[in-house]
Protein backbone atom coordinates (compact mmCIF):
# COMPACT_ATOMS: atom_id res chain seq x y z
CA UNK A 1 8.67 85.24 1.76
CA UNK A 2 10.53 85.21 5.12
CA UNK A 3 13.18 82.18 5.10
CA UNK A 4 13.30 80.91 8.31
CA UNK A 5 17.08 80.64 9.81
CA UNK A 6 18.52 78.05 10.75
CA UNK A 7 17.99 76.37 14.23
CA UNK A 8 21.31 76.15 16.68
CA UNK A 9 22.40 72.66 17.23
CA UNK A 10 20.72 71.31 20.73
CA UNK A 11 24.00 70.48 22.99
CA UNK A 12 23.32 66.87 22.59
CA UNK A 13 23.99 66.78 18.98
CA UNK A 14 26.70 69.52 19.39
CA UNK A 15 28.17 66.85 21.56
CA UNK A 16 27.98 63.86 19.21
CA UNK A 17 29.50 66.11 16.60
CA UNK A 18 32.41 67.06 18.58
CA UNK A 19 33.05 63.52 19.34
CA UNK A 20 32.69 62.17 15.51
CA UNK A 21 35.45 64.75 14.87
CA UNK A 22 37.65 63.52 17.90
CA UNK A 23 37.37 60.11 16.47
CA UNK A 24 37.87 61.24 12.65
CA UNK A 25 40.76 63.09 13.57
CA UNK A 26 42.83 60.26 15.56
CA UNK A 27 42.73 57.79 12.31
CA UNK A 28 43.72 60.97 10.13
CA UNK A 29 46.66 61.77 12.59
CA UNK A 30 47.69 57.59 12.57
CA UNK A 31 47.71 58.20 8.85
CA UNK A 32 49.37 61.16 8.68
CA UNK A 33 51.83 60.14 10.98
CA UNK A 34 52.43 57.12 8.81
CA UNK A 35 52.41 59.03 5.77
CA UNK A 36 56.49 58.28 3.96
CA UNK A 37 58.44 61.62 3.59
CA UNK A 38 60.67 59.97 1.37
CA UNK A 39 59.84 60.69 -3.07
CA UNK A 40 58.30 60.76 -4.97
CA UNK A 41 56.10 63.76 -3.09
CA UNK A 42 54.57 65.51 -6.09
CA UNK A 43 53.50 62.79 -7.66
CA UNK A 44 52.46 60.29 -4.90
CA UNK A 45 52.58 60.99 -1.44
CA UNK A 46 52.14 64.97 -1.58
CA UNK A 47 48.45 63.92 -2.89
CA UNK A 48 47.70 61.23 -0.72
CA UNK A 49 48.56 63.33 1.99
CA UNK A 50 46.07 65.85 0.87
CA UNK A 51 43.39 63.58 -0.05
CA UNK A 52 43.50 62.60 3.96
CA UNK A 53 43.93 65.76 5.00
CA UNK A 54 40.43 66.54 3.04
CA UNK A 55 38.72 63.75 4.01
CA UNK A 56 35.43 63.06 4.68
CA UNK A 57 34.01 63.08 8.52
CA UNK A 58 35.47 59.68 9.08
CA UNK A 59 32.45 57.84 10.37
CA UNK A 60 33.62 54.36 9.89
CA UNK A 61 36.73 54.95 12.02
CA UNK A 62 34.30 56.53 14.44
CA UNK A 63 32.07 52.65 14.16
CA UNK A 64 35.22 51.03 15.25
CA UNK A 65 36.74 53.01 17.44
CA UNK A 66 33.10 53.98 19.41
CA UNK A 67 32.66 50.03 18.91
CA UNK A 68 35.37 49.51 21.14
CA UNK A 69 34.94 51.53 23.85
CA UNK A 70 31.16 50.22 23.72
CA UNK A 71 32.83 46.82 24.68
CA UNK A 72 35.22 48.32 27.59
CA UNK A 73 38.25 48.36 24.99
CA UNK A 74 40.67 51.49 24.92
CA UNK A 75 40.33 53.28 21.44
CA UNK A 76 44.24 53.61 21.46
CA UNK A 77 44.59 50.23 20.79
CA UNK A 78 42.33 50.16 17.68
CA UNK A 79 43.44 53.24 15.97
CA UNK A 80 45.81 51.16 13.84
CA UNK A 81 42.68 49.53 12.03
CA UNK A 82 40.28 52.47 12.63
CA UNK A 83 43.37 54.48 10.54
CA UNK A 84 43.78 51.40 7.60
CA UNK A 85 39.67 51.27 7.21
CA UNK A 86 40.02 55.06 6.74
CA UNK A 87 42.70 54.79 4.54
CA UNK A 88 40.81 51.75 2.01
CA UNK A 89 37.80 53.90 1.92
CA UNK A 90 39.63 56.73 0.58
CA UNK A 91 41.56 54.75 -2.15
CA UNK A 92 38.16 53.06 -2.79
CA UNK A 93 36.98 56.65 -3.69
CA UNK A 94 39.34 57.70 -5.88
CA UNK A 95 39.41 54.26 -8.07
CA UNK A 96 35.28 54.48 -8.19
CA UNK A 97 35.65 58.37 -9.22
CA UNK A 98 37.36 56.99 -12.25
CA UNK A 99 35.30 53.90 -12.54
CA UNK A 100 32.12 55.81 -12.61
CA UNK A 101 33.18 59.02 -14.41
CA UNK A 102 32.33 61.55 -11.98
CA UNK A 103 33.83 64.94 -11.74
CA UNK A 104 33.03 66.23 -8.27
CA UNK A 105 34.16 64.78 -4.57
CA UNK A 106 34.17 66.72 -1.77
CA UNK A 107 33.12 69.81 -2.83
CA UNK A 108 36.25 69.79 -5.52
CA UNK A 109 37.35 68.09 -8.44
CA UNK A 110 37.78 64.49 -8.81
CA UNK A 111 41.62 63.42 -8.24
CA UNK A 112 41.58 61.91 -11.62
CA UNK A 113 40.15 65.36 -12.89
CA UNK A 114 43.15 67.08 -11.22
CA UNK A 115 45.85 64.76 -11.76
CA UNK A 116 45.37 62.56 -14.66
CA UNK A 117 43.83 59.00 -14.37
CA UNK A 118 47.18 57.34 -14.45
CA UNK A 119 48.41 59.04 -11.49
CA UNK A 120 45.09 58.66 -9.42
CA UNK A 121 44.99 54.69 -9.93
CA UNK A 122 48.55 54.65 -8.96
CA UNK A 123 48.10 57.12 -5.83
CA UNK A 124 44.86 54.60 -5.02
CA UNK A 125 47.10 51.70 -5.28
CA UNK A 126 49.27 53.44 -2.93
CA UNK A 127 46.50 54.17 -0.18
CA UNK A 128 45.80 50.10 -0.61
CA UNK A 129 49.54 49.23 -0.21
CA UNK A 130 50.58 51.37 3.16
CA UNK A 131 46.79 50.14 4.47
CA UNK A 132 48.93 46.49 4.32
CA UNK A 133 51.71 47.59 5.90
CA UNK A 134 49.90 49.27 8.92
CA UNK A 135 48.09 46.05 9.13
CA UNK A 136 51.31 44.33 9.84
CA UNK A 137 52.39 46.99 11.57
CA UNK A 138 49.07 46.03 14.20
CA UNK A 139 49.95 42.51 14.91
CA UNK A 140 53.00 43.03 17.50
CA UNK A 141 50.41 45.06 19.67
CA UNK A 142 47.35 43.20 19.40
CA UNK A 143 49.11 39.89 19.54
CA UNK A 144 49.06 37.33 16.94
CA UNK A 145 46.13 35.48 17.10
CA UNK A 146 44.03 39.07 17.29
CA UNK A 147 46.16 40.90 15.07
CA UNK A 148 45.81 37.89 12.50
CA UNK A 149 41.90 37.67 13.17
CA UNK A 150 41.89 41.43 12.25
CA UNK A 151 43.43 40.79 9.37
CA UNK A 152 40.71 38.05 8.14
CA UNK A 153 38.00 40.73 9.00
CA UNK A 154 40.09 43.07 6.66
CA UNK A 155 40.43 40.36 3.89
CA UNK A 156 36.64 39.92 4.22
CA UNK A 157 35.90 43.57 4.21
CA UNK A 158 38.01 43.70 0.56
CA UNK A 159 36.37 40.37 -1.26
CA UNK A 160 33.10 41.94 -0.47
CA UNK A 161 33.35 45.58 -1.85
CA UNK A 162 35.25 43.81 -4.73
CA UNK A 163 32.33 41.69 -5.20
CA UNK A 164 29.48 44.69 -5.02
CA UNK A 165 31.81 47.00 -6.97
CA UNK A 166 31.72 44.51 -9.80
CA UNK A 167 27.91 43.45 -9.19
CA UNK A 168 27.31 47.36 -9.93
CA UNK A 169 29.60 48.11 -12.53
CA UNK A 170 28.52 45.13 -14.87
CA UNK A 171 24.63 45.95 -14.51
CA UNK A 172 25.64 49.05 -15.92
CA UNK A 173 27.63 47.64 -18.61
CA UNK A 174 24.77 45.39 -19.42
CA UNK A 175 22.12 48.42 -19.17
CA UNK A 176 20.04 46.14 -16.95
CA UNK A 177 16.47 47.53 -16.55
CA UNK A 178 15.15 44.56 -14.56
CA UNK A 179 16.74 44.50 -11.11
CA UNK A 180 14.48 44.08 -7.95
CA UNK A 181 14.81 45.85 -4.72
CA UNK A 182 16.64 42.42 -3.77
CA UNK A 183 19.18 42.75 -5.83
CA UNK A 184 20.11 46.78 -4.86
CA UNK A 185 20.24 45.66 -1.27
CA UNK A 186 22.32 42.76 -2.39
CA UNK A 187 24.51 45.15 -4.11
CA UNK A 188 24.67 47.29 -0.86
CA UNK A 189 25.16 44.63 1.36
CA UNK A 190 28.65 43.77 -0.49
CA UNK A 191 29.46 47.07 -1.62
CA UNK A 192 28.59 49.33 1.14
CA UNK A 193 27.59 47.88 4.47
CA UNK A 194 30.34 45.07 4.91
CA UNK A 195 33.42 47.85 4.86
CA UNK A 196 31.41 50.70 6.07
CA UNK A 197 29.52 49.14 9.19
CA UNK A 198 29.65 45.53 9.43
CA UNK A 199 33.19 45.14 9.45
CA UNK A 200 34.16 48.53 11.50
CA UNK A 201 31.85 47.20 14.63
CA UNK A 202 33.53 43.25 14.14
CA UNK A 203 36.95 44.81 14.25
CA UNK A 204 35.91 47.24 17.17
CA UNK A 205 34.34 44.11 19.48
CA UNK A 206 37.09 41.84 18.76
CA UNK A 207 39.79 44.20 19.43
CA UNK A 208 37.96 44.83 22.42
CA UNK A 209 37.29 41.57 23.93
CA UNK A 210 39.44 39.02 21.72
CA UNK A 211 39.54 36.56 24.70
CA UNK A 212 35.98 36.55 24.72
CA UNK A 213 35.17 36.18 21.01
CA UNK A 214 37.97 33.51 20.47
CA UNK A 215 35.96 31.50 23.43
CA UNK A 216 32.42 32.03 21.70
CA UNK A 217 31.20 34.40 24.23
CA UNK A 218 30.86 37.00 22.24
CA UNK A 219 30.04 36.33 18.53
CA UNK A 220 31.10 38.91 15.64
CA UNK A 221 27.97 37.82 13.40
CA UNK A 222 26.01 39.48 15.90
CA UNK A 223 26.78 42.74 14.35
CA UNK A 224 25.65 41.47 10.60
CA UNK A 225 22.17 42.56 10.54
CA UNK A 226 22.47 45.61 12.44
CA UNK A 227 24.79 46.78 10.26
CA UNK A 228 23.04 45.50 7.11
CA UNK A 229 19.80 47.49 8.02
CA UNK A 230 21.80 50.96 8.64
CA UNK A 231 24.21 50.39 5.98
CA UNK A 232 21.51 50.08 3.63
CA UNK A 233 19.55 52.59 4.99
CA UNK A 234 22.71 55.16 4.52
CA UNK A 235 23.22 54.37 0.84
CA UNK A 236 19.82 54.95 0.37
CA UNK A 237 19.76 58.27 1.60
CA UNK A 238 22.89 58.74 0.48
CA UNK A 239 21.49 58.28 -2.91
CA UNK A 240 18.59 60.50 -2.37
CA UNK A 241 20.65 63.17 -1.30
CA UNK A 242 22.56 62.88 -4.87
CA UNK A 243 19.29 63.94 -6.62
CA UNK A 244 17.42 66.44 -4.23
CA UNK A 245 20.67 67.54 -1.53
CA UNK A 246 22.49 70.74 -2.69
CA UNK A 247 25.91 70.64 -4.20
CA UNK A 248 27.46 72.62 -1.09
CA UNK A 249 25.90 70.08 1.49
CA UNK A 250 26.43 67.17 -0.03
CA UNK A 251 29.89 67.40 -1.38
CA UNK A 252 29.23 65.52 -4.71
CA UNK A 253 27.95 66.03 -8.08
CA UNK A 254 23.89 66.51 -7.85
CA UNK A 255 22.29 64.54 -10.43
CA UNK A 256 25.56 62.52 -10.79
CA UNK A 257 24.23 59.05 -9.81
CA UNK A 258 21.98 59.27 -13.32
CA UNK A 259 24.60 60.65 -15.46
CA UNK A 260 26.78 57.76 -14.44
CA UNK A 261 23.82 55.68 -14.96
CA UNK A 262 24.02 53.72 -11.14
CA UNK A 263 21.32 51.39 -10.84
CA UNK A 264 20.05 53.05 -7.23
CA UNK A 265 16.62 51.76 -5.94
CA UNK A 266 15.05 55.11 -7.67
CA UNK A 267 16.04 54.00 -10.83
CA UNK A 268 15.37 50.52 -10.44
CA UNK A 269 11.32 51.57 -9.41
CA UNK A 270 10.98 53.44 -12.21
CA UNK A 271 12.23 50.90 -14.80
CA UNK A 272 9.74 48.70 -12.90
CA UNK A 273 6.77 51.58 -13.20
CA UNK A 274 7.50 52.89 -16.43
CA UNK A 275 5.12 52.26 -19.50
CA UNK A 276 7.00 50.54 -22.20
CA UNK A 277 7.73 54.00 -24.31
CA UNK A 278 9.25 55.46 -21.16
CA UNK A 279 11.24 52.04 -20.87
CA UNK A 280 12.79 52.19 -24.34
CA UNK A 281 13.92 55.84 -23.73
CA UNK A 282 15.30 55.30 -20.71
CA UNK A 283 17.17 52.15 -22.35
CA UNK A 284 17.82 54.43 -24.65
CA UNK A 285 19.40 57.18 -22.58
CA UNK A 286 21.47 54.42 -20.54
CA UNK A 287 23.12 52.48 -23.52
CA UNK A 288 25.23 56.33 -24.14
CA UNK A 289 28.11 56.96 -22.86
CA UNK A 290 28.23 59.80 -19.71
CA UNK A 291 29.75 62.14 -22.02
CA UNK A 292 26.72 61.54 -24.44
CA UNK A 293 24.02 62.03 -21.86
CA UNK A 294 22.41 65.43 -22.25
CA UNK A 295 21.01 67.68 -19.14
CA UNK A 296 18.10 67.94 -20.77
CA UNK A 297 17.92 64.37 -20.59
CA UNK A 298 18.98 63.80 -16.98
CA UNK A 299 16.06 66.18 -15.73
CA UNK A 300 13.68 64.13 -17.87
CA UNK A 301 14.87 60.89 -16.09
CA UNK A 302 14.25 63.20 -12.50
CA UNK A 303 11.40 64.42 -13.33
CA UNK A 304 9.80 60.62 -14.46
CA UNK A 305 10.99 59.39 -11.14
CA UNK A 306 9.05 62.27 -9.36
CA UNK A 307 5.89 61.42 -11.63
CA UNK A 308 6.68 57.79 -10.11
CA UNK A 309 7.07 58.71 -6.55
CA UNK A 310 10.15 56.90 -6.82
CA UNK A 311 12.17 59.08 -3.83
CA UNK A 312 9.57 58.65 -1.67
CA UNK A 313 10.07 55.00 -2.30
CA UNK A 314 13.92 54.79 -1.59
CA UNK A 315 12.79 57.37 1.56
CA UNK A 316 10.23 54.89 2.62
CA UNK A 317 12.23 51.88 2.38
CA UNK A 318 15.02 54.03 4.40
CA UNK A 319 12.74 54.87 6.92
CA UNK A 320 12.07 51.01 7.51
CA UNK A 321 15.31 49.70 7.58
CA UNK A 322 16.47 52.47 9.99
CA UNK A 323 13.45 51.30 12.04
CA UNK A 324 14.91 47.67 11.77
CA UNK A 325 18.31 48.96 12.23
CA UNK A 326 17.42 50.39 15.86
CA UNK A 327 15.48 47.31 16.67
CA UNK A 328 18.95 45.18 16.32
CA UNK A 329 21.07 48.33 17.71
CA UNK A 330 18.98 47.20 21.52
CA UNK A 331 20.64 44.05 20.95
CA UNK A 332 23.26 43.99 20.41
CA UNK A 333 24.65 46.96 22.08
CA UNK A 334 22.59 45.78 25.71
CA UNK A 335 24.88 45.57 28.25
CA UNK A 336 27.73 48.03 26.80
CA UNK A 337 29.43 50.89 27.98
CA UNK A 338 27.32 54.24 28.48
CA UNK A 339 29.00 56.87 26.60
CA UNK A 340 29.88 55.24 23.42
CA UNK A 341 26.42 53.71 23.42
CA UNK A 342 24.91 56.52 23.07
CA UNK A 343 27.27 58.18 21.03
CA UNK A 344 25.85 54.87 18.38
CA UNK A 345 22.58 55.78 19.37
CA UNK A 346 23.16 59.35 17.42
CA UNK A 347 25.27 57.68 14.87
CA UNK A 348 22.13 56.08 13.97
CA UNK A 349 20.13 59.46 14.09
CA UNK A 350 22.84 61.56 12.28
CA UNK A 351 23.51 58.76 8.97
CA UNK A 352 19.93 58.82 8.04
CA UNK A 353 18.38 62.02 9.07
CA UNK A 354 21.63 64.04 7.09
CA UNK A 355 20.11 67.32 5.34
CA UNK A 356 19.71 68.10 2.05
């Protein structure tokens, strides 16, 4: 059988790429700029400096920082945040790596794997406490009253993932086998689409136009469902991708999300669809431990939610909330600046339509 190769990106999406990188790469430089030279290096801020330096494609500093210019702001002046939201989401990584037991991130070893989970909570803790003092850092140039508003969004943005980090970690815990499609998209509101797109496009706007949203004429909630529908949508896929992507692609463990035993919307259809034997097995399977779970016993979970149709659920209910997403995206982006418009438009394109 002939494979078929690969088709060359069209120059549009060349184009949007390009620019996701620019964006990516002016929080990383803020950061690494930032970054104390002082000690302990080997033990601290040698590693952070390398987890940065191997980060991800940075698409929520790319939110804000598009965000901005959307609204006729100057990216310069939000690099500051688009750098701190860069820098939580990475020590959010590492402290869910050793919440959830995984092994793999970003195509390597988990720090904790590496390093030892005392150092990894500590270098985590680190991220969080130079994210704090580039915050305070921000408020001489935006001013107080912006700089402090930024800061609110920021406290927001850290009671919320809290809040869905817990929801997710105690329904595990508690092995819970009756959870609606509410409560997942609950759990992704809090946990995923507040800090990943909610708060990046609030921070973006009111850096932007702070006269405008302290006077009412431009309102930050107006953001809140748009980024609710793609931020769900992403995690979604995202989760997809963990059971069907490839391991090179998608930069994680495959098949993690089920060792770990993450109540995804998969999981949570086929604890719905499941006949009662299937039920107490897969009870059965999630009351081990990770170490305890068996491959043989992962595939049989995979292979129940195939029987179920239960991707083609999650990709279904994707589908529709990207659908909802773009409905809000003519909204709320009417009006704005060209370029960076349509550089969102992609964004939308390129978070849900990611190859496995």
């Amino acid at each position: 059988m002939t494979v078929p190769k690969a088709q060359p990106a069209s120059a549009a999406t060349q184009g949007f790429l390009e620019q996701l990188t620019r964006y990516g790469d002016q929080a990383r430089k803020v950061l690494l700029d930032k970054m104390p030279t002082g000690e302990p290096q080997a033990y601290l801020y040698g590693p952070m400096r390398d987890y940065i330096e191997t980060s991800g494609k940075g698409l929520r500093p790319a939110l804000l920082l598009a965000t901005c210019e959307a609204f006729g702001g100057k990216a310069e002046d939000a690099e500051i945040a688009a750098a701190v939201i860069e820098l939580l989401h990475n020590a959010f990584l590492v402290h869910d790596d050793i919440e959830d037991l995984s092994d793999f991130r970003r195509g390597r070893e988990c720090m904790h794997k590496r390093l030892g989970v005392p150092l990894a909570i500590n270098i985590g803790d680190g991220m969080q406490s130079l994210a704090l003092s580039l915050l305070r850092q921000n408020l001489g140039p935006l001013g107080p009253m912006t700089g402090a508003r930024v800061v609110d969004e920021f406290d927001h943005l850290l009671k919320e993932s809290i809040e869905g980090q817990a929801l997710e970690l105690g329904w595990i815990k508690d092995n819970r086998l009756d959870l609606s499609p509410s409560d997942y998209l609950t759990m992704c509101l809090k946990k995923t689409c507040w800090y990943s797109f909610i708060h990046p496009m609030r921070i973006g706007a009111l850096i932007a136009r702070p006269d405008d949203v302290a006077s009412g004429a431009l309102n930050l909630d107006d953001f809140n469902a748009f980024g609710f529908f793609l931020g769900a949508a992403f995690q979604i896929q995202d989760d997809v991708l963990n059971l069907v992507g490839s391991q090179g692609k998608y930069g994680k463990e495959i098949g993690g999300d089920i060792y770990e035993g993450k109540r995804t919307l998969m999981l949570g259809r086929l604890g719905a669809q499941a006949d009662r034997q299937e039920q107490s097995r897969l009870s059965e399977f999630l009351e081990k431990p990770r170490t305890a779970r068996s491959e043989q016993e992962v595939e049989w979970v995979l292979a129940r939610m195939n029987h179920y149709s239960c991707i083609e659920y999650a990709q279904a209910a994707a589908n529709d909330l990207l659908a909802a997403a773009r409905r809000e995206f003519d909204v709320v982006f009417a009006n704005t600046n060209a370029a960076p418009r349509a550089f969102l438009g992609q964004f939308m394109d390129y978070l849900v339509a990611r190859q496995v």
